[in-house]
Protein backbone atom coordinates (compact mmCIF):
# COMPACT_ATOMS: atom_id res chain seq x y z
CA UNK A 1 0.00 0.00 0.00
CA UNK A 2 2.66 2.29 0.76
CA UNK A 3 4.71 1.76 -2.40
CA UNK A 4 1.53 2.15 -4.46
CA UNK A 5 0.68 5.31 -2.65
CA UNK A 6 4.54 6.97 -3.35
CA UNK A 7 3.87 5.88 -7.00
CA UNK A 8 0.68 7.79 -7.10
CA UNK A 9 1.87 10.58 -5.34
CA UNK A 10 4.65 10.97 -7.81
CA UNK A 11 2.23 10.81 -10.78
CA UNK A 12 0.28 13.80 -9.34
CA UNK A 13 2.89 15.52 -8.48
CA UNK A 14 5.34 15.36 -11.57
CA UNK A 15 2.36 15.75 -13.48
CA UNK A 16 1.03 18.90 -11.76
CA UNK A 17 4.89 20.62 -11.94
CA UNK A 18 4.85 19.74 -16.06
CA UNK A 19 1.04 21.68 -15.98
CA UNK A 20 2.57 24.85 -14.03
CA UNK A 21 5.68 25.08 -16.15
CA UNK A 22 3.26 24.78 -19.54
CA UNK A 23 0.59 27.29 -18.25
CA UNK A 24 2.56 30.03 -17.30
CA UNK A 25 5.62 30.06 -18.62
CA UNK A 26 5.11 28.31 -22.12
CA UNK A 27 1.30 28.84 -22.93
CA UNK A 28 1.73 33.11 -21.63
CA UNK A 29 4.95 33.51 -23.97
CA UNK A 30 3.35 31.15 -26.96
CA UNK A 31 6.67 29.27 -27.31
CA UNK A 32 5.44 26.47 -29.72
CA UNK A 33 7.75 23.95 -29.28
CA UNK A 34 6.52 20.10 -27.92
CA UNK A 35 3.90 18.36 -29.50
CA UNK A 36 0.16 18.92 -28.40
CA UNK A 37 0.74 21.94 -25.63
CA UNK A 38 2.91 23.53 -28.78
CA UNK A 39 -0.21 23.24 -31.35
CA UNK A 40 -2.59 24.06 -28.39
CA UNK A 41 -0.50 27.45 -28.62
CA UNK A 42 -1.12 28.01 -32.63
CA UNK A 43 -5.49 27.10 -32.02
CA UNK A 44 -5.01 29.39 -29.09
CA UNK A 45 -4.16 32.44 -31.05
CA UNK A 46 -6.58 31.69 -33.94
CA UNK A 47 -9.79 32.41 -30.95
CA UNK A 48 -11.31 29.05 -32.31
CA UNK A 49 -10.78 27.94 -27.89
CA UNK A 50 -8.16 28.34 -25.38
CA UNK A 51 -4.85 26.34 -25.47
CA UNK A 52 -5.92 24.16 -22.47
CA UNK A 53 -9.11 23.38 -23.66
CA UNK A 54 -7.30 22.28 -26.89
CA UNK A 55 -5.17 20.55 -25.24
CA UNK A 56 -7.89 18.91 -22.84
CA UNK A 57 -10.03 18.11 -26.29
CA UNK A 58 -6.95 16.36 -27.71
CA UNK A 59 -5.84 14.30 -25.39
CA UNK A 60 -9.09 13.04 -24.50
CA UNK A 61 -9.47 11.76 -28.13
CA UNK A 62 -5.98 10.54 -28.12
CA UNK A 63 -7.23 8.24 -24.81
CA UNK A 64 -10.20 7.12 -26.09
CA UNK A 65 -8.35 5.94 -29.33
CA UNK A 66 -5.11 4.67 -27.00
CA UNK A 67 -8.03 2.78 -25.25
CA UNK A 68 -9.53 0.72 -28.49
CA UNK A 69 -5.90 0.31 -30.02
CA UNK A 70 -3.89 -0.59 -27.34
CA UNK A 71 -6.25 -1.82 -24.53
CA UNK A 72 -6.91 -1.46 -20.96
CA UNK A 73 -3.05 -1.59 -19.84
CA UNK A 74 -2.24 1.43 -21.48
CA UNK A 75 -5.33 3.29 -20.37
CA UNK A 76 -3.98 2.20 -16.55
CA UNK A 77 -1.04 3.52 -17.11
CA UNK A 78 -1.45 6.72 -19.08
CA UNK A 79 -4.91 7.55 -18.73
CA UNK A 80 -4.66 9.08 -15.45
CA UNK A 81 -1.50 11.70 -16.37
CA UNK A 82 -2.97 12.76 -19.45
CA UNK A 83 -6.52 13.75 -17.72
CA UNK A 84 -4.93 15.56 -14.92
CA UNK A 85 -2.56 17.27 -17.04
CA UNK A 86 -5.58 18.12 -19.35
CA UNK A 87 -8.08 19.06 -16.38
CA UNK A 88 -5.32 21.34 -14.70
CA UNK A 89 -4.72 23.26 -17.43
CA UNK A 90 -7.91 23.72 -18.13
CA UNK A 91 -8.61 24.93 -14.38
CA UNK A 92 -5.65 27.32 -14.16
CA UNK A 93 -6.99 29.33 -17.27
CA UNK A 94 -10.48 29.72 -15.19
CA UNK A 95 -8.79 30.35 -11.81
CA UNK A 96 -5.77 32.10 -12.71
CA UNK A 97 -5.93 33.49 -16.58
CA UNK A 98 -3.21 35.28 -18.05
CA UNK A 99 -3.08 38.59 -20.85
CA UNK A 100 0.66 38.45 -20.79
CA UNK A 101 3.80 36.49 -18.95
CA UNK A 102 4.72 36.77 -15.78
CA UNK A 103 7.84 38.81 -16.57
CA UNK A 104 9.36 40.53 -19.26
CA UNK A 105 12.17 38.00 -19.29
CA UNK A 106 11.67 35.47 -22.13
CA UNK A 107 15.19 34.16 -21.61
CA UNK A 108 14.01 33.60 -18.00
CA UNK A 109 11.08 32.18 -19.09
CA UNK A 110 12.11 30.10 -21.83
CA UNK A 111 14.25 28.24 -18.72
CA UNK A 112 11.27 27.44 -16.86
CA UNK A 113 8.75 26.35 -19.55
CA UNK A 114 11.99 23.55 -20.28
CA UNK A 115 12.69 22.73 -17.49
CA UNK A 116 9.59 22.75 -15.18
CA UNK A 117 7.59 19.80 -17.78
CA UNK A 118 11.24 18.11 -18.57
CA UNK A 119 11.21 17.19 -14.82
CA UNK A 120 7.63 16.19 -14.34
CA UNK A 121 8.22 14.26 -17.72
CA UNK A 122 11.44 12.51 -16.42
CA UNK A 123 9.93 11.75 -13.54
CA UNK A 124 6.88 9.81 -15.60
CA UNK A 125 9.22 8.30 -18.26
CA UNK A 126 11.33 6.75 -15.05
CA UNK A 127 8.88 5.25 -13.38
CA UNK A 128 7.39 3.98 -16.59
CA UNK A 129 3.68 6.70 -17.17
CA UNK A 130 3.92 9.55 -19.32
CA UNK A 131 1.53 12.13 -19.66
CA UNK A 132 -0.26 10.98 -23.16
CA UNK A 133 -0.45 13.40 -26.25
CA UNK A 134 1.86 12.46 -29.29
CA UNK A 135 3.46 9.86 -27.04
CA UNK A 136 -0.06 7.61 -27.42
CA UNK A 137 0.34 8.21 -31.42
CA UNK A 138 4.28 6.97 -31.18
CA UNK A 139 2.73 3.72 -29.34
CA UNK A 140 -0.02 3.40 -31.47
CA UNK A 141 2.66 3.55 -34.71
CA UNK A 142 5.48 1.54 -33.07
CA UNK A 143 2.48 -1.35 -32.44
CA UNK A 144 1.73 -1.38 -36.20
CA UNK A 145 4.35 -0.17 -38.15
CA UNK A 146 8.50 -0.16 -38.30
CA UNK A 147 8.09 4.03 -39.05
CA UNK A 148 10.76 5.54 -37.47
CA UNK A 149 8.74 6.99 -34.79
CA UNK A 150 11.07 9.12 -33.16
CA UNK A 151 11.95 11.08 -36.87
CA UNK A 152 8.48 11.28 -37.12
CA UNK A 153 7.84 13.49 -33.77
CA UNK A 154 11.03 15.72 -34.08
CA UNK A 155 9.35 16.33 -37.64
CA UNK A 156 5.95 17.26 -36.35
CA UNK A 157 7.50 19.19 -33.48
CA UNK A 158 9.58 21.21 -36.20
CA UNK A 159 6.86 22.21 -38.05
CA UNK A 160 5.22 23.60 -35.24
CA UNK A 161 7.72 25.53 -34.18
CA UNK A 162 8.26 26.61 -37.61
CA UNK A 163 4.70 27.68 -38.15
CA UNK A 164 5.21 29.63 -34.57
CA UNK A 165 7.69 31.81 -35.82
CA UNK A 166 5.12 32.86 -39.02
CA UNK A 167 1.91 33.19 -36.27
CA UNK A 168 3.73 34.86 -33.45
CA UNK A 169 6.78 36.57 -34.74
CA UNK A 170 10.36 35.34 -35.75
CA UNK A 171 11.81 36.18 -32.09
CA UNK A 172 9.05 33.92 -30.16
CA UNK A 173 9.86 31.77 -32.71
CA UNK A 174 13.52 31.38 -32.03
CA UNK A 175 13.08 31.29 -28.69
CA UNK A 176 10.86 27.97 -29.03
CA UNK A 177 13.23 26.26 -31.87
CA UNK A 178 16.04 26.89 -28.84
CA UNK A 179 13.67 25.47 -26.36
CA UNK A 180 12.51 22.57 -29.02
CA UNK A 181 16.52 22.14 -28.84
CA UNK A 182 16.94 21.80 -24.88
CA UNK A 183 14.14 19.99 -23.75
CA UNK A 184 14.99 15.94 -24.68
CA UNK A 185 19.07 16.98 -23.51
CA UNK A 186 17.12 17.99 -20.21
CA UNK A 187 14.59 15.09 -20.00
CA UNK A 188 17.44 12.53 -20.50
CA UNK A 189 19.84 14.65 -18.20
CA UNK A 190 16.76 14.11 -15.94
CA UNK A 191 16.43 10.37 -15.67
CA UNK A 192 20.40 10.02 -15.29
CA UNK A 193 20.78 12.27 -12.38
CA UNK A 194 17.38 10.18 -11.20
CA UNK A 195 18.97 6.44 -11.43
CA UNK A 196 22.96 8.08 -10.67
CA UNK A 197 24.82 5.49 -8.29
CA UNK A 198 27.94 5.42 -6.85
CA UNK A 199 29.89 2.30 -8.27
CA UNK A 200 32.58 0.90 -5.36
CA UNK A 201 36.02 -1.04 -6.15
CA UNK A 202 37.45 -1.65 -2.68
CA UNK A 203 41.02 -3.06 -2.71
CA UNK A 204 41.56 -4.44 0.91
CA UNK A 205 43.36 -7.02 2.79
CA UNK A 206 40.22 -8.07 4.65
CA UNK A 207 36.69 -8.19 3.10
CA UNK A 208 34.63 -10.22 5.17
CA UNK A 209 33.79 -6.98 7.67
CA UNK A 210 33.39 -4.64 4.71
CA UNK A 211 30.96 -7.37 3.28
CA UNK A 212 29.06 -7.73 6.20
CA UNK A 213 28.54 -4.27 6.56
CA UNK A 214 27.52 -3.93 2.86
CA UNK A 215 24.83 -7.02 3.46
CA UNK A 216 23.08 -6.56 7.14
CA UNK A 217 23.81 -2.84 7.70
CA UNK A 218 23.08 -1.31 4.01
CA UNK A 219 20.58 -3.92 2.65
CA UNK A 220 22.83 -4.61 -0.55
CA UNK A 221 25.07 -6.72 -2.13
CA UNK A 222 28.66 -7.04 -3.21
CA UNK A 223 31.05 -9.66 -5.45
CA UNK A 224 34.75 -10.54 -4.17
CA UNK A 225 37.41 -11.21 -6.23
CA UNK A 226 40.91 -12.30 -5.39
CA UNK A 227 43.64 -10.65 -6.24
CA UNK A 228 47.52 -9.58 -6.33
CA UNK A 229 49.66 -6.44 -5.78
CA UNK A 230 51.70 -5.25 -8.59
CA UNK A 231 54.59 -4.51 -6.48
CA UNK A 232 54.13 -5.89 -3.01
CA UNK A 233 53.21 -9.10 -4.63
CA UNK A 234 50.63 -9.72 -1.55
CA UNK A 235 47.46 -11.73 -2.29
CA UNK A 236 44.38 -9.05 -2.12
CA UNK A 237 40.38 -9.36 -2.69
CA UNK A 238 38.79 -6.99 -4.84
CA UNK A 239 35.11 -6.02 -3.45
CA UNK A 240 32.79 -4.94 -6.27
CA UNK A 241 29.42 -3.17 -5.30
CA UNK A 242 27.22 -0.08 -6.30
CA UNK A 243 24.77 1.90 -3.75
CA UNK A 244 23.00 4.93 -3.94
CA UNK A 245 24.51 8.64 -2.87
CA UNK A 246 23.66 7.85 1.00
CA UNK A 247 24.57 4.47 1.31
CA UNK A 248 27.81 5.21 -0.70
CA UNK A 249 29.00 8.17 1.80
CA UNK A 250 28.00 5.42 4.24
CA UNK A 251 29.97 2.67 3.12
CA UNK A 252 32.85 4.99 2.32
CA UNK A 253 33.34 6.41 6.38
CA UNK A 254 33.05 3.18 7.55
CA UNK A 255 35.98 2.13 4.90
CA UNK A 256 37.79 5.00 6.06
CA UNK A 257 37.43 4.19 9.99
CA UNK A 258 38.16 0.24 10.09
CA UNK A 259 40.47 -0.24 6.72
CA UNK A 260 42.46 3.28 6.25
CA UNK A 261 44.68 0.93 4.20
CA UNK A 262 42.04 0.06 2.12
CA UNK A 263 42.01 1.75 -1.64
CA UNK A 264 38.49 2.87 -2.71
CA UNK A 265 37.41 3.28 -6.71
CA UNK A 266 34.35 5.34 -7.18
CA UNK A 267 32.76 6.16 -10.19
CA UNK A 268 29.16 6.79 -11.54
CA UNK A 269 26.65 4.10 -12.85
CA UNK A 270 23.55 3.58 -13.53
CA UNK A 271 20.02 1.92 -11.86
CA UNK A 272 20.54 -0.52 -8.80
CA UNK A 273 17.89 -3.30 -8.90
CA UNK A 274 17.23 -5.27 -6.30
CA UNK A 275 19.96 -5.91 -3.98
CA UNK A 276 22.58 -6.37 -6.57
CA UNK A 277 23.46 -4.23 -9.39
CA UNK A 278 23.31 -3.96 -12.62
CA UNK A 279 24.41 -1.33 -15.36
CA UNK A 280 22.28 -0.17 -17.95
């Protein structure tokens, strides 16, 4: 119960942050770039409705054809995201509407509308949601065709933008071709810096207390390999392992405080699963 409320919790919440960073910092300076919220800015300015009731509109057809294509597991998984996002927007132009952006900074600005929804997106893709729009139409192509799906989004996100800088002005639309350029750097930068771990090679003369500690006091595991000193010629064990930042500063004091001798490695990996590791 508790790990299903966390993972609930983070879908409102990263979900919420991506609606905030869209509403007032891309939809009040009509930067264009990013699939549905982008065109959602171009219907916007033509007065046919609002750019969160366009987006709310779209993505509720997107569901409902998600729903018949790729059945109820999708719908479980994305369904919720995408209506939030699509409700919140909505409800921020009734509670909170906006003639003009918050500041006249559109550098400032520009920063925020990439990376306020990078984040919230990150923090869907890594935990394996996402927040629906053209990401149901890349699943619903990837399930029936080989079409290069991810060509095929950069090109519809280009012509957006493009058509941004004729509707709204050639600055606005530079400004979203540089955020068009920043936002999947940031969204990948994202999901690195989310699954980061500290990778350990511990040269010692005695592992069996360093492994212990590893096992019963940091819930993890380790490998040990034997091995030799280049120029002492002593027999040595090698202890392989990767933890998270806390566990690593952890592991690393207690090193420090009952094998001085001891010579640590630590570099950066990737995701720890389970009690072992594994880079990916």
């Amino acid at each position: 119960m508790k790990d299903k409320f966390k993972y609930f919790l983070l879908l409102t919440l990263s979900t919420l942050v991506m609606a905030i960073g869209t509403y007032f910092f891309k939809f009040a300076n009509n930067f264009t770039f990013g699939g549905i919220t982008g065109l959602a800015v171009l219907v916007a300015r033509s007065g046919v409705m609002s750019a969160g009731d366009f987006n709310f509109v779209m993505n509720m057809i997107l569901l409902i054809i998600g729903l018949i294509v790729l059945g109820k597991k999708f719908a479980a998984k994305t369904a919720y995201c995408s209506i939030l996002l699509s409700v919140a927007l909505s409800a921020l132009e009734r509670i909170y509407p906006m003639s003009h952006p918050l500041t006249d900074q559109p550098m400032l600005e520009l920063c925020y509308a990439i990376a306020l929804p990078a984040l919230g997106s990150a923090v869907l893709f890594n935990i394996g949601s996402s927040s629906g729009g053209t990401d149901i139409i890349a699943m619903i192509l990837k399930k029936y065709s080989s079409f290069d799906i991810g060509r095929a989004l950069i090109a519809t996100d280009v012509l957006i933008t493009v058509a941004g800088c004729f509707v709204f002005g050639i600055k606005t639309g530079l400004y979203s071709f540089l955020g068009l350029a920043i936002r999947s750097f940031m969204i990948d930068t994202f999901i690195e810096s989310f699954n980061l771990s500290k990778y350990f090679n511990v040269v010692c003369d005695n592992p069996d207390p360093i492994c212990d500690y590893i096992v019963n006091t940091l819930d993890r595991s380790a490998t040990v390999c034997d091995a030799q000193g280049a120029f002492s010629g002593k027999d040595k064990y090698i202890i392989f392992t990767a933890l998270n930042r806390i566990q690593a500063v952890k592991l690393r004091n207690y090193i420090k405080a009952n094998q001085p001798e001891a010579f640590i490695l630590i570099s950066n990996t990737s995701e720890i699963i389970g009690k072992g590791f594994h880079s990916i």
